[in-house]
Protein backbone atom coordinates (compact mmCIF):
# COMPACT_ATOMS: atom_id res chain seq x y z
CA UNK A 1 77.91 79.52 87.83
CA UNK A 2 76.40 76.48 86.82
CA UNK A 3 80.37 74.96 85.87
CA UNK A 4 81.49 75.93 89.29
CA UNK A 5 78.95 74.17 90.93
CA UNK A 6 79.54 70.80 89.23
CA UNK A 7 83.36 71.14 88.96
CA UNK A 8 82.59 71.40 93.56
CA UNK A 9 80.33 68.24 93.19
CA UNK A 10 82.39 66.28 90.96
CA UNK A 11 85.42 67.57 93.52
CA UNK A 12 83.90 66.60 96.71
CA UNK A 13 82.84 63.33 95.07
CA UNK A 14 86.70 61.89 94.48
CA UNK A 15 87.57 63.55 97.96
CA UNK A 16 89.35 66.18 96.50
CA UNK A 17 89.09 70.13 97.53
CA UNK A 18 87.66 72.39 95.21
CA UNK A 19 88.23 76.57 95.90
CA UNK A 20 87.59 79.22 93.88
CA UNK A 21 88.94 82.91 94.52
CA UNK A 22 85.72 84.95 95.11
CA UNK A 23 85.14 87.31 93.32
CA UNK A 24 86.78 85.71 90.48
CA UNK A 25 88.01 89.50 89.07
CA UNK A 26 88.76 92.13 91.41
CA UNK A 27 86.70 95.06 91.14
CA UNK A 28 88.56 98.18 89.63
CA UNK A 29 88.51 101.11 92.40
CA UNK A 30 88.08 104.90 92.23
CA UNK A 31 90.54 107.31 92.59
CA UNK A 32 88.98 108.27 96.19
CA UNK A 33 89.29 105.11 97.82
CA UNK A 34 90.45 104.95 100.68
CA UNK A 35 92.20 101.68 102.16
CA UNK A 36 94.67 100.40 104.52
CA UNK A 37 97.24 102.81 105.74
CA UNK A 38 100.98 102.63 104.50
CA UNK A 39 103.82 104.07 106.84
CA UNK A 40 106.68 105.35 105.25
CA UNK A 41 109.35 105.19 108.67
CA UNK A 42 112.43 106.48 107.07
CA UNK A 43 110.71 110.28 107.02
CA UNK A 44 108.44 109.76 110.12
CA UNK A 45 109.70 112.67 112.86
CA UNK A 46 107.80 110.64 115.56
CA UNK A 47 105.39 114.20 115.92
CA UNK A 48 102.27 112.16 117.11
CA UNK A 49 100.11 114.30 115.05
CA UNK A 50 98.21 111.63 113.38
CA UNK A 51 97.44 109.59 116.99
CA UNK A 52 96.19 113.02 118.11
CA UNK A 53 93.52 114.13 115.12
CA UNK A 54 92.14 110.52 114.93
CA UNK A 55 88.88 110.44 115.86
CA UNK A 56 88.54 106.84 116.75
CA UNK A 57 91.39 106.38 118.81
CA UNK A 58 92.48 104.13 116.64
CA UNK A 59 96.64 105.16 116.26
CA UNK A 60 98.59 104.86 119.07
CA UNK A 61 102.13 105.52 119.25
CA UNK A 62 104.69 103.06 120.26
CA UNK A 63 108.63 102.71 120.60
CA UNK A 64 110.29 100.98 117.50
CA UNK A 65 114.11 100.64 117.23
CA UNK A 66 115.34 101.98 114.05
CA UNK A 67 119.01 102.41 112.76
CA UNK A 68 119.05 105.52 114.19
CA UNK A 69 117.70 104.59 117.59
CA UNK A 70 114.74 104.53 119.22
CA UNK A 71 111.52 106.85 118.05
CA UNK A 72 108.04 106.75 118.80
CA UNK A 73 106.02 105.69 115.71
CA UNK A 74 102.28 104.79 114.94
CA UNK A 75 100.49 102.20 115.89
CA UNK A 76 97.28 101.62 113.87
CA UNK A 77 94.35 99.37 115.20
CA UNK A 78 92.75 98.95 111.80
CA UNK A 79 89.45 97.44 113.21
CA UNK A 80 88.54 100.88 114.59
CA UNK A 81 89.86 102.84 111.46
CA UNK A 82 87.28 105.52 109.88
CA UNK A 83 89.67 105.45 106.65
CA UNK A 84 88.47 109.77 107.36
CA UNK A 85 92.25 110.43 106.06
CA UNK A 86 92.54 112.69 108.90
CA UNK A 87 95.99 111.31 109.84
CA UNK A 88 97.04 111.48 106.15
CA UNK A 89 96.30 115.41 105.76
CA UNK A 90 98.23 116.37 109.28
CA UNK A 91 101.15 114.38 108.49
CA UNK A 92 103.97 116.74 108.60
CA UNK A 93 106.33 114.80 106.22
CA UNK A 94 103.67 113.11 104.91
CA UNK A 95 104.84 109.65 105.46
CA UNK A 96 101.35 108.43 106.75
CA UNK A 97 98.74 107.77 103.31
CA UNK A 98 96.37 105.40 102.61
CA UNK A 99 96.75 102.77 99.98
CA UNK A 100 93.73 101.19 98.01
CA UNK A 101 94.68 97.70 99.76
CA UNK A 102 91.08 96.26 100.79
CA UNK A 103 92.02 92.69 102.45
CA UNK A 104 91.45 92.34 105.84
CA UNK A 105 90.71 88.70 106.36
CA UNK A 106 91.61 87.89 110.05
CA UNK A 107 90.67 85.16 112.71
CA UNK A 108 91.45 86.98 115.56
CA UNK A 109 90.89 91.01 115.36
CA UNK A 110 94.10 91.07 117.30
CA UNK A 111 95.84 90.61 113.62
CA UNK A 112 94.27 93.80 112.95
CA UNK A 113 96.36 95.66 115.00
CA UNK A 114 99.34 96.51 113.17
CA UNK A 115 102.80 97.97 113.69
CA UNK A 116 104.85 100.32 112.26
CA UNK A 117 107.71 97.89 110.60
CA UNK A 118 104.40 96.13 109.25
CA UNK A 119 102.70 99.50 107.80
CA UNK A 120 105.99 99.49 104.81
């Protein structure tokens, strides 16, 4: 700690910037964690199941033009998201899962709406 802290001061002394990754290791994660959702759109059959069982409202489903046309896929507002895994177990083709991805830095919680091509 003590390194870090002079390594800033010595840094912001010569006008230089000085960042550090924080935390410095990631922290491993249990098999039950629960993350970000993943969207696999070549099996999605555009049911609306998941945007149906969520509890928060938080899919909604939206037109997306594949290579074989238009279909209706989901939405996910992951501001609002539960991570419940509700969306995951009524997946027909199960296409919908969550991933153990934990970064959500945003400015605006507009970025936190995302869309199906950016679910892959």
């Amino acid at each position: 700690m003590l390194g870090s802290l002079t390594k800033t001061i010595k840094a912001a002394a010569l006008g230089k910037q000085y960042t550090t990754e924080f935390p410095e290791h990631r922290e491993s994660l249990p098999d039950s964690y629960r993350g970000r959702l993943r969207l696999d759109m070549s099996t999605c059959i555009s049911c609306s199941a998941c945007a149906i069982i969520c509890p928060n409202q938080t899919i909604t489903m939206v037109d997306v033009l594949t290579d074989k046309g238009k279909k209706v896929m989901p939405l996910v507002g992951h501001e609002r998201c539960l991570f419940c895994a509700l969306c995951e177990e009524v997946c027909p083709p199960k296409c919908l899962t969550l991933t153990k991805s934990y970064d959500y830095e945003a400015y605006d919680k507009r970025e936190l709406l995302t869309r199906p091509e950016e679910l892959e």
